[in-house]
N, C-alpha and C. Protein backbone atom coordinates (compact mmCIF):
# COMPACT_ATOMS: atom_id res chain seq x y z
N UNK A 1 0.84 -1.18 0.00
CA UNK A 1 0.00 0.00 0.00
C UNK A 1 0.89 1.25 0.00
N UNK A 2 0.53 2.21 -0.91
CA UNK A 2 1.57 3.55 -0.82
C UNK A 2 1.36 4.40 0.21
N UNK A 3 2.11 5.25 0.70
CA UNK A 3 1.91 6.03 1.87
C UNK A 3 0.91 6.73 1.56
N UNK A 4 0.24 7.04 0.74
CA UNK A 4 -0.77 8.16 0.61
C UNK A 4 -2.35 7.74 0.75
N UNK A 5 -1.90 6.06 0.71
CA UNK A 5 -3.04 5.53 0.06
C UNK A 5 -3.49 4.97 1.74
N UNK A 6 -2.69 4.66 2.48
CA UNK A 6 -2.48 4.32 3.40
C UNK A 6 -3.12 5.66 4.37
N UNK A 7 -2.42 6.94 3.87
CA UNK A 7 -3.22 7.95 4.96
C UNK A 7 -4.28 8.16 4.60
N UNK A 8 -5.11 7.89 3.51
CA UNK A 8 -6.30 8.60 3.28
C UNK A 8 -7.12 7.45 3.92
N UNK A 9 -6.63 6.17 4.03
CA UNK A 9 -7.62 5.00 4.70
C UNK A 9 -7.68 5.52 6.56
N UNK A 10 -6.48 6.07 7.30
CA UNK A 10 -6.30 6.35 7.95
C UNK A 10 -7.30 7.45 8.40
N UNK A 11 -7.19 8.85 7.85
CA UNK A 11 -8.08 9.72 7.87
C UNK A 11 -9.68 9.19 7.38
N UNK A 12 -9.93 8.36 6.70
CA UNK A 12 -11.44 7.66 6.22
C UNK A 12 -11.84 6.94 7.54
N UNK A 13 -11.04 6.59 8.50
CA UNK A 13 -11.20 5.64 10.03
C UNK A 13 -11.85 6.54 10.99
N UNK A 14 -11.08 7.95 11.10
CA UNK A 14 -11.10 9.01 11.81
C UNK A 14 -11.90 9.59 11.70
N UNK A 15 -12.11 9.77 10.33
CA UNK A 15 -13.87 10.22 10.57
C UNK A 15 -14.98 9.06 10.29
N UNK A 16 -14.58 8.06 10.69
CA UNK A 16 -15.78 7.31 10.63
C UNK A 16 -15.46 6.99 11.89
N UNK A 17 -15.03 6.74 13.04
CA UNK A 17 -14.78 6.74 14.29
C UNK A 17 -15.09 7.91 15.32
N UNK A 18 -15.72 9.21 14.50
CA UNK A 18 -16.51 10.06 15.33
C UNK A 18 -18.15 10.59 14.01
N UNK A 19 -18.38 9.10 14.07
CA UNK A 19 -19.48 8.85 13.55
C UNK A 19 -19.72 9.84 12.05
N UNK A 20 -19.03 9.39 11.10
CA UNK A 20 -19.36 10.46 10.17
C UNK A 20 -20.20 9.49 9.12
N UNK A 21 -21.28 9.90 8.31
CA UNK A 21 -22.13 10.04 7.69
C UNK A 21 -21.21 9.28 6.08
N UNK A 22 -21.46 7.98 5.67
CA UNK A 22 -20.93 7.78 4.19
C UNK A 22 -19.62 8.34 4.06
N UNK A 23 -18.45 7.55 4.75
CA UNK A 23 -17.53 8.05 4.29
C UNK A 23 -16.75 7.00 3.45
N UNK A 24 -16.79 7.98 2.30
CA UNK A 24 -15.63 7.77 0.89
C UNK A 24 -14.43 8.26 0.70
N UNK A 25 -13.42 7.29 0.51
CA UNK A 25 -12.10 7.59 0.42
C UNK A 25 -12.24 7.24 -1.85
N UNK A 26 -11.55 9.06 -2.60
CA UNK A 26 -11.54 8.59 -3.62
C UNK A 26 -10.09 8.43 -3.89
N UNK A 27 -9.87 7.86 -5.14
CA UNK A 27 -8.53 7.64 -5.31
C UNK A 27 -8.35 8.73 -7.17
N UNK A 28 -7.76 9.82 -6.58
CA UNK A 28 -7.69 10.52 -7.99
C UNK A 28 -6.12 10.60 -9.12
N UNK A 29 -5.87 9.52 -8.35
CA UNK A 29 -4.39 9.03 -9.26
C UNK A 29 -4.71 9.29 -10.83
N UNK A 30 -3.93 10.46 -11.31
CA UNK A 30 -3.55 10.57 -12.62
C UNK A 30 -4.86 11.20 -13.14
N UNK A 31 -5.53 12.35 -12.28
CA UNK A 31 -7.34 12.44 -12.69
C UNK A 31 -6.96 13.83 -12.67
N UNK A 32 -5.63 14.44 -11.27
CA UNK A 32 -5.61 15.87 -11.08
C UNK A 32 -4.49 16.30 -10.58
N UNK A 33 -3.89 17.20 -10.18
CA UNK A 33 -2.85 17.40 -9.18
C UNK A 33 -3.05 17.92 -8.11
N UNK A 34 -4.47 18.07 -7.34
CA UNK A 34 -4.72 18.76 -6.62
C UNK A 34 -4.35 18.04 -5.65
N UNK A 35 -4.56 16.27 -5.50
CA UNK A 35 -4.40 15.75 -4.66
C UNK A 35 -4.29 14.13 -5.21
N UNK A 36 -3.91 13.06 -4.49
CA UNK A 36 -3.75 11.76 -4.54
C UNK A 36 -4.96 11.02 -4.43
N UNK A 37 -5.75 11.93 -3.27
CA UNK A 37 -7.01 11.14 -2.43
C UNK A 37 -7.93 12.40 -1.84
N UNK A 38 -9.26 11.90 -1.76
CA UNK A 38 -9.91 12.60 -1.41
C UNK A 38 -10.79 11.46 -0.56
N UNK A 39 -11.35 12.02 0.80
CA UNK A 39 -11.76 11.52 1.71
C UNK A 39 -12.82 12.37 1.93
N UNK A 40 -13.98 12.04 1.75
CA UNK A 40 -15.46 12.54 1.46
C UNK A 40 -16.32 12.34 3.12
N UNK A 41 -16.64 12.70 3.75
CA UNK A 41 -17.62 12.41 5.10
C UNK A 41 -18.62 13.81 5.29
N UNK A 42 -19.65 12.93 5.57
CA UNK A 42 -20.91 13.96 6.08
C UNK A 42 -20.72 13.54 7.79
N UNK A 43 -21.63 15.46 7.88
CA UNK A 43 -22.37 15.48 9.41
C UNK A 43 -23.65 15.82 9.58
N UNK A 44 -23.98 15.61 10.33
CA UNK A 44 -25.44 15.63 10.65
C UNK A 44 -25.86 17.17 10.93
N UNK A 45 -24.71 17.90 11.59
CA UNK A 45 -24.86 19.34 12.16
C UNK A 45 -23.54 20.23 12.28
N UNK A 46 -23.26 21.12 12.51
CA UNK A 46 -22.38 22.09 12.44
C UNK A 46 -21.23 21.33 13.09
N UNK A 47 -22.00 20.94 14.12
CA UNK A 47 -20.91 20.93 15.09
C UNK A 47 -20.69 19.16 15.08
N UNK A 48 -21.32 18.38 14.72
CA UNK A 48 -20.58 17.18 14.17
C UNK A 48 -19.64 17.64 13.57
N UNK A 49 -19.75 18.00 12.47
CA UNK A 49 -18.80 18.60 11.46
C UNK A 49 -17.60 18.37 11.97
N UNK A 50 -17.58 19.50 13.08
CA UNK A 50 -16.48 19.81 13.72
C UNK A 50 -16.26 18.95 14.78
N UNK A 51 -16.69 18.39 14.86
CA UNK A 51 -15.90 17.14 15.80
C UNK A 51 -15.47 16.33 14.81
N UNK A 52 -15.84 15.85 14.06
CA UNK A 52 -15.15 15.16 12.92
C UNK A 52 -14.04 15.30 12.71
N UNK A 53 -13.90 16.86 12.46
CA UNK A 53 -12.58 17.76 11.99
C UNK A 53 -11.88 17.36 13.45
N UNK A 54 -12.27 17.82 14.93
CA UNK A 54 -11.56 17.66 15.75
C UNK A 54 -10.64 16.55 15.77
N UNK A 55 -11.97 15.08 15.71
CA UNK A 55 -11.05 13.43 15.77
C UNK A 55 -10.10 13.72 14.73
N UNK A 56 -10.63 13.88 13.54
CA UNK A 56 -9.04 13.46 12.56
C UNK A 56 -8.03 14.19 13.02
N UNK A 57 -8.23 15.82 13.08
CA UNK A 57 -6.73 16.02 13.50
C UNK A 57 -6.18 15.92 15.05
N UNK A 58 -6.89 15.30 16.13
CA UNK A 58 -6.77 14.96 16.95
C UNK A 58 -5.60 13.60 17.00
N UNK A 59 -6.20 12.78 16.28
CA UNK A 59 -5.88 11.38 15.89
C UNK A 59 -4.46 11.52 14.92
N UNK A 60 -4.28 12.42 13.90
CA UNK A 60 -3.52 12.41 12.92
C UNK A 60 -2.24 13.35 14.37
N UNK A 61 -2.71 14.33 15.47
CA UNK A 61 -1.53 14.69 15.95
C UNK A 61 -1.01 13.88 16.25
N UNK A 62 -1.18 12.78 17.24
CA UNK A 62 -0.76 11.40 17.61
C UNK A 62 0.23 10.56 16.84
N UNK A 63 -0.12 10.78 15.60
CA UNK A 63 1.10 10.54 14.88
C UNK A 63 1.62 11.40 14.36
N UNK A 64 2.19 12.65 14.69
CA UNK A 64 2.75 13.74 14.77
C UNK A 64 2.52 13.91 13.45
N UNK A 65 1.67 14.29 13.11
CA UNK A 65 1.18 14.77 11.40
C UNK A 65 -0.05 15.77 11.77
N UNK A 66 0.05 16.82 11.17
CA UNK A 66 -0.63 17.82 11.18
C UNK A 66 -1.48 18.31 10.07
N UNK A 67 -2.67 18.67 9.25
CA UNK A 67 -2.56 19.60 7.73
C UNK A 67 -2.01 20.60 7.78
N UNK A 68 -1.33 21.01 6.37
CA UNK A 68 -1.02 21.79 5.93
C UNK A 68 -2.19 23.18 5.95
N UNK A 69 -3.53 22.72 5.77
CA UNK A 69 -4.57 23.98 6.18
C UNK A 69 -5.64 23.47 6.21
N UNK A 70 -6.21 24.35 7.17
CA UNK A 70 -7.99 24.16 7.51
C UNK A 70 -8.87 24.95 7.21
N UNK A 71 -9.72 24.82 6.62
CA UNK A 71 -10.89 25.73 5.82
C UNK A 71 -12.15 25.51 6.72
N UNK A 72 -12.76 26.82 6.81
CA UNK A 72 -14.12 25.98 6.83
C UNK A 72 -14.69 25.69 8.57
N UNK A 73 -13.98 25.66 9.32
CA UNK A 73 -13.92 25.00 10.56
C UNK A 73 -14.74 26.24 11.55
N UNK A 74 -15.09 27.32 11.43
CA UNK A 74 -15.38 28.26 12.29
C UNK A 74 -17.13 28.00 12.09
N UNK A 75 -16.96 27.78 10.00
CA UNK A 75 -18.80 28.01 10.17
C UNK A 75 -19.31 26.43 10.32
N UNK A 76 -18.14 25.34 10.27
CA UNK A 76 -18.81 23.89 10.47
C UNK A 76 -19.50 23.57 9.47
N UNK A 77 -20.07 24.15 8.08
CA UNK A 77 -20.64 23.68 7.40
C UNK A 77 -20.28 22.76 6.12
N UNK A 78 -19.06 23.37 5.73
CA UNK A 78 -18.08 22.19 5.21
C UNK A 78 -16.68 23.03 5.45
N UNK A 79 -15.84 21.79 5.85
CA UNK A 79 -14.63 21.78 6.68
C UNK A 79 -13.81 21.31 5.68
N UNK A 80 -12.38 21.47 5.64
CA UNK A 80 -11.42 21.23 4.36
C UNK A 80 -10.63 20.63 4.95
N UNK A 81 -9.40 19.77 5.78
CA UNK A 81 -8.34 19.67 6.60
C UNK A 81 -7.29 19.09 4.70
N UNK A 82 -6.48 19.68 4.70
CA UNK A 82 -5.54 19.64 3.65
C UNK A 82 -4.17 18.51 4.24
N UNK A 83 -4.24 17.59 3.90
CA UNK A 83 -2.99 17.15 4.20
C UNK A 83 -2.06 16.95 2.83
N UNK A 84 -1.94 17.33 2.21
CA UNK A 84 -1.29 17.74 0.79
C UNK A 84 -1.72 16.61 -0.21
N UNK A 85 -1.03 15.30 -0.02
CA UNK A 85 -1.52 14.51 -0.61
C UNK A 85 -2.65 13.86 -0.43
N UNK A 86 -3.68 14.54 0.29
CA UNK A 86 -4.81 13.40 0.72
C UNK A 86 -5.55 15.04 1.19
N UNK A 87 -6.93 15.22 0.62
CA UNK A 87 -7.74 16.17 1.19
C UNK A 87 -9.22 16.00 1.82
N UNK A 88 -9.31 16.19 3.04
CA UNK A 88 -10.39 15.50 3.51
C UNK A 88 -11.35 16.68 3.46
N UNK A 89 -12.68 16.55 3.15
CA UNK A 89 -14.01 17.34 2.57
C UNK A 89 -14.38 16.47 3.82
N UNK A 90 -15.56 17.58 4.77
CA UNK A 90 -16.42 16.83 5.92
C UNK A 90 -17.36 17.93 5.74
N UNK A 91 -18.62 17.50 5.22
CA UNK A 91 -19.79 18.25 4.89
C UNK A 91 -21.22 18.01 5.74
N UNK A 92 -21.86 19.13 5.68
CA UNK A 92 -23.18 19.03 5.87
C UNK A 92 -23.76 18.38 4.67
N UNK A 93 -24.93 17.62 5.47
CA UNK A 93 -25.83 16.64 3.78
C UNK A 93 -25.86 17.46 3.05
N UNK A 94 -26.82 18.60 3.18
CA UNK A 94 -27.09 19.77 2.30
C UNK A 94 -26.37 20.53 1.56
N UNK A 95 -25.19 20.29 1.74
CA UNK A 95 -23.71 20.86 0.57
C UNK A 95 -22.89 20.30 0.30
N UNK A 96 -22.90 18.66 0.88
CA UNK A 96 -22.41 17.57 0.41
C UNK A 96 -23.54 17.35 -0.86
N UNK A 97 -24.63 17.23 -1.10
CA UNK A 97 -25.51 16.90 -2.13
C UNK A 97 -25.54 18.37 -3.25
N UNK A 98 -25.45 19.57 -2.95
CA UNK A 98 -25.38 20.88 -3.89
C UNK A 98 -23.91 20.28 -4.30
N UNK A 99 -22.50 20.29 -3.89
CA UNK A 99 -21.41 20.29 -4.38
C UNK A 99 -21.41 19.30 -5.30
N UNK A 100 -21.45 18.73 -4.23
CA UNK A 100 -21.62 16.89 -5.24
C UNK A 100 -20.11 16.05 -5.91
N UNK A 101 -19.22 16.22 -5.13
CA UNK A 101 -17.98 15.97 -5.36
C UNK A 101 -17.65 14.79 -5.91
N UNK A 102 -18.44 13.69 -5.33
CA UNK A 102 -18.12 12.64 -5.82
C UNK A 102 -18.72 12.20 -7.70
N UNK A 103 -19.68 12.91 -7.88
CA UNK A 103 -20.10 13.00 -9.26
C UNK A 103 -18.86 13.88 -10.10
N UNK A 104 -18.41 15.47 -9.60
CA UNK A 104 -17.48 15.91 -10.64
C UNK A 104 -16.39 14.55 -10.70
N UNK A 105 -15.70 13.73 -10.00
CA UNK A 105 -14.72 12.94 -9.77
C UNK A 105 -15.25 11.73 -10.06
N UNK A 106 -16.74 11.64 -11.23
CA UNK A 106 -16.72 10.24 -11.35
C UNK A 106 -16.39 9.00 -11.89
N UNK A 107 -14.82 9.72 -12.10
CA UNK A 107 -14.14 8.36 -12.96
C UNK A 107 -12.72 7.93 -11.57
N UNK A 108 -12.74 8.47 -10.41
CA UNK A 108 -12.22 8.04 -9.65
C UNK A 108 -12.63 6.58 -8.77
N UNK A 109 -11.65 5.95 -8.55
CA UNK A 109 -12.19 4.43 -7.51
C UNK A 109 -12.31 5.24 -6.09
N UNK A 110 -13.38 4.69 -5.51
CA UNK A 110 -14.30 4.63 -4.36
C UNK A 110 -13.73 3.50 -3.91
N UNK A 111 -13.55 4.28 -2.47
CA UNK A 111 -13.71 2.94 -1.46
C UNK A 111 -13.90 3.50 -0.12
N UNK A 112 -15.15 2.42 0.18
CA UNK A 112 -16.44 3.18 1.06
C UNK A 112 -16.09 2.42 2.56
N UNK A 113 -16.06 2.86 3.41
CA UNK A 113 -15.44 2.46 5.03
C UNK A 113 -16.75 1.83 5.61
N UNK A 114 -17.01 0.74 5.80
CA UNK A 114 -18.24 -0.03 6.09
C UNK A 114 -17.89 0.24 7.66
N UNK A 115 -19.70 0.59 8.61
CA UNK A 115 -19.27 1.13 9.80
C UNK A 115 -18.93 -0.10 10.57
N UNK A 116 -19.88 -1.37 10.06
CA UNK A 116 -20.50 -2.67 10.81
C UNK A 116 -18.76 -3.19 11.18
N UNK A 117 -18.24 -3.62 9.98
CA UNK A 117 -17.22 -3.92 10.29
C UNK A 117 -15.90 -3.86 9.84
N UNK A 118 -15.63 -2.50 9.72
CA UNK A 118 -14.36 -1.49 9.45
C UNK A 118 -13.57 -1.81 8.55
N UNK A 119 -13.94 -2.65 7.85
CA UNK A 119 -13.70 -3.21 5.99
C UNK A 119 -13.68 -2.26 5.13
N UNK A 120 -13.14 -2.41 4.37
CA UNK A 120 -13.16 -1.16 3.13
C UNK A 120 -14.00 -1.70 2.02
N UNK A 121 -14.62 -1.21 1.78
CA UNK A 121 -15.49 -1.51 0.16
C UNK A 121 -14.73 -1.06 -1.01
N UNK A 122 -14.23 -1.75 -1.68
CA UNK A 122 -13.32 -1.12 -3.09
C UNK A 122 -14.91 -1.16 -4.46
N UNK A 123 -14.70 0.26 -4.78
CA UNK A 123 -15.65 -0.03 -6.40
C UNK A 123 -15.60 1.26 -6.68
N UNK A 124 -16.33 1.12 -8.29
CA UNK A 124 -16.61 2.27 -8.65
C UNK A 124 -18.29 2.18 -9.00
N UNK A 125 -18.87 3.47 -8.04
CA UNK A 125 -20.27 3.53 -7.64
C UNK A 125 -20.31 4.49 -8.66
């Protein structure tokens, strides 16, 4: 597994470990340069949101890794945490469904963090 591929499963744990809403780890190898991976999670409310945001970079200090930048985090409605190669999106339903990220990116592989039992789902949905 490559290191990148490896943190975005990492960060896909983290927010599914403070209950986040459908979370998708995409894989945009050779799609963009913006990033390697994109790690997709909804919240229910502002402030899920931001606990979301809290666990991952809570969890990611622990292993002394930090993002590079945070967007988003004051109004909770969608949150950005940048870790260069891996960018985690943590949205409200309601601008997770207007943005719709995973449709502009739909030739990227999906792989969906099952909550039941912390398996990864590999496909393209």
């Amino acid at each position: 597994m490559k290191p990148e591929e490896e943190l975005a499963e990492i960060l896909g744990r983290l927010a599914d470990d403070k209950k986040a809403v459908d979370t998708v780890v995409m894989d945009l190898g050779g799609l963009t340069d913006i990033a390697d991976y994109f790690v997709i999670a909804g919240g229910t409310s502002e402030r899920h949101v931001r606990t979301i945001a809290d666990g991952i970079r809570e969890g990611m200090k622990e292993k002394q890794v930090r993002p590079l930048a945070t967007e988003g985090y004051e109004e909770g409605r969608w949150v950005i945490l940048d870790f260069q190669s891996v960018i985690v999106h943590i949205f409200l339903a309601s601008l997770r469904e207007l943005y719709d990220l995973e449709s502009l990116w739909i030739e990227a592989k999906r792989y969906r963090i099952k909550k039941e039992s912390k398996d990864i789902e590999v496909g393209n949905e």
